[in-house]
Protein backbone atom coordinates (compact mmCIF):
# COMPACT_ATOMS: atom_id res chain seq x y z
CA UNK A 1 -11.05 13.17 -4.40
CA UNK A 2 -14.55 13.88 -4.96
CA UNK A 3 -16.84 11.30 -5.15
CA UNK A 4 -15.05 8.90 -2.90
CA UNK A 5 -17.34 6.33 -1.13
CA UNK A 6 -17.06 6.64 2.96
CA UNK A 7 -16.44 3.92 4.81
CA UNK A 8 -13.12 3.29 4.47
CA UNK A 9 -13.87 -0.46 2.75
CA UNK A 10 -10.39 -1.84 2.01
CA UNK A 11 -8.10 0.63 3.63
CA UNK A 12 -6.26 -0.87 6.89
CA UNK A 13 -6.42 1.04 10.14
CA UNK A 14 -4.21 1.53 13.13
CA UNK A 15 -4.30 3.08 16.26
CA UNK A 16 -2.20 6.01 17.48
CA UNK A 17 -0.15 4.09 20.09
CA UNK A 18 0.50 1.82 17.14
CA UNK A 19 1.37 4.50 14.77
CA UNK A 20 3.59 6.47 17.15
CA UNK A 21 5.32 2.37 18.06
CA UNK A 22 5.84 2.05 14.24
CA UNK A 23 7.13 5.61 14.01
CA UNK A 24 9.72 5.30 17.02
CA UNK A 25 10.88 1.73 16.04
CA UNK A 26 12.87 -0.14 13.21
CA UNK A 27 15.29 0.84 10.80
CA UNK A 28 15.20 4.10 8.38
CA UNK A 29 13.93 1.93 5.44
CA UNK A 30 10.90 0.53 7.63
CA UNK A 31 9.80 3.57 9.16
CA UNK A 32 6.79 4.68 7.54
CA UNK A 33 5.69 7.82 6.72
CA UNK A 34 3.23 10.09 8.56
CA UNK A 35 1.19 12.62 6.18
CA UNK A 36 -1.17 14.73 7.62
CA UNK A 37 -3.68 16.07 5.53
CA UNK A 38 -5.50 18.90 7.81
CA UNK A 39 -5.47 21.86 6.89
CA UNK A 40 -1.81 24.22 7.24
CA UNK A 41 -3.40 26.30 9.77
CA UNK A 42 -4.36 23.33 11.70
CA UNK A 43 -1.10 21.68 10.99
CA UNK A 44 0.41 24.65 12.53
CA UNK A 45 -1.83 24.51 15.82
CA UNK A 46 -0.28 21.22 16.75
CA UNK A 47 0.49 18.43 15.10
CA UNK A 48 1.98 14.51 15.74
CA UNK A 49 5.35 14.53 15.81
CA UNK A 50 7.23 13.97 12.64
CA UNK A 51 4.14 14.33 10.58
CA UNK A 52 4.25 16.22 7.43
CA UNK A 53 1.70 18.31 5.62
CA UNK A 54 0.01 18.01 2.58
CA UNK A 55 -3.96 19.13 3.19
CA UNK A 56 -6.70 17.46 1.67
CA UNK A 57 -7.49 20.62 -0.20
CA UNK A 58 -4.67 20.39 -2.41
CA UNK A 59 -3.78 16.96 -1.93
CA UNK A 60 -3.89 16.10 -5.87
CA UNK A 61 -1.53 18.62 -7.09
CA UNK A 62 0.93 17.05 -4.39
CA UNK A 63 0.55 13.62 -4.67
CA UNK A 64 4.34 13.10 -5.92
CA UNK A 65 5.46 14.29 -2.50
CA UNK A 66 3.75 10.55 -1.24
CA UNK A 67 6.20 7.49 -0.48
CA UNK A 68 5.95 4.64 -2.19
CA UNK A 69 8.70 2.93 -1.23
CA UNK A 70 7.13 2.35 2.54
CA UNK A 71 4.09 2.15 4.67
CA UNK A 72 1.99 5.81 4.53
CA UNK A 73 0.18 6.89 7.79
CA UNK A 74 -2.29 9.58 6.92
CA UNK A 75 -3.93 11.44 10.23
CA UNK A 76 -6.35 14.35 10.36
CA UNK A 77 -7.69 15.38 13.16
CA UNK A 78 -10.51 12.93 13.85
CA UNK A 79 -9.79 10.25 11.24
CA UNK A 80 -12.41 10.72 8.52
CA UNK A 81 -10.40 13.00 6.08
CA UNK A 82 -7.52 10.68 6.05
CA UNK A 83 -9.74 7.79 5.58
CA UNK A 84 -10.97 9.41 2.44
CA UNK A 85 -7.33 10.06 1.63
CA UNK A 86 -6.31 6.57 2.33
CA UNK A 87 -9.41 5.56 0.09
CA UNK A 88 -8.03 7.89 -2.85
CA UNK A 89 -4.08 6.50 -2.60
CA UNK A 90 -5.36 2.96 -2.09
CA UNK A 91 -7.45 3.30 -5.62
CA UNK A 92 -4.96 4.56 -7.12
CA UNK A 93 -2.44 1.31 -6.36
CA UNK A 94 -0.75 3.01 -3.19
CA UNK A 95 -1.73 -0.57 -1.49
CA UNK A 96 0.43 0.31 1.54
CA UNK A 97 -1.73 3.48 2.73
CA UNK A 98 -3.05 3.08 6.37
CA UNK A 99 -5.40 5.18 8.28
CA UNK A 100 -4.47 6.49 11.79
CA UNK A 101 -7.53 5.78 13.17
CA UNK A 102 -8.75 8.77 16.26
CA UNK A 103 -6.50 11.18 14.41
CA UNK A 104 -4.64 13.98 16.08
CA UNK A 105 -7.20 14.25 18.95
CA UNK A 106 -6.54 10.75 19.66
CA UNK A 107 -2.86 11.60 19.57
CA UNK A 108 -3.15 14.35 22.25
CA UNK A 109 -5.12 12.26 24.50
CA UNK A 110 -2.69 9.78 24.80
CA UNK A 111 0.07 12.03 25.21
CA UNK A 112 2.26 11.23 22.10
CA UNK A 113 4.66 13.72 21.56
CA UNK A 114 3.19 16.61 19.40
CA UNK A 115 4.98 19.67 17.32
CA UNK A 116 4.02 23.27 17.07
């Protein structure tokens, strides 16, 4: 994912409330998924609930593990390395990739239920 452009030109972004709302709600084939891309020993300090790991740093070996059948939330913990993420799926035709914008701090402040 080198060389990506910061930014985040083209990549949609939603707020935590909205991405725990969308998480909570619908039916099992519209619930998207939620991909965070910290780090494992970060992941493993706390993390949004439901949210699975792939990290950044090894992100292109496990790019089969992404959806694409649904809407993919990626979170971090402040919102730039899934942007960059989000930037790197979007380019290469993932069009339904979707920053959680705040990240996981955002996601503590409000209160949404978080995993250990």
């Amino acid at each position: 994912m080198a060389g990506q452009q910061s930014g985040g030109k083209n990549v949609p972004e939603i707020s935590v409330s909205e991405a725990w709302k969308r998480l909570s709600e619908g039916g099992q084939d519209t619930v998207p998924a939620l991909i965070d891309v910290r780090e494992t020993w970060e992941y493993r300090n706390g993390h949004a609930q439901g949210a699975v790991n792939i990290p950044m740093s090894v992100f292109q070996t496990r790019i089969a593990e992404v959806p694409t059948d649904r809407d993919v939330l990626f979170i971090c913990q402040v919102g730039a390395r899934s942007m960059q993420v989000a930037m790197f799926m979007r380019g290469r035709g993932l069009e339904r990739a979707i920053n959680v914008d705040g990240g996981t701090d955002a996601w503590q402040a409000r209160g949404l239920p978080m995993e250990r």
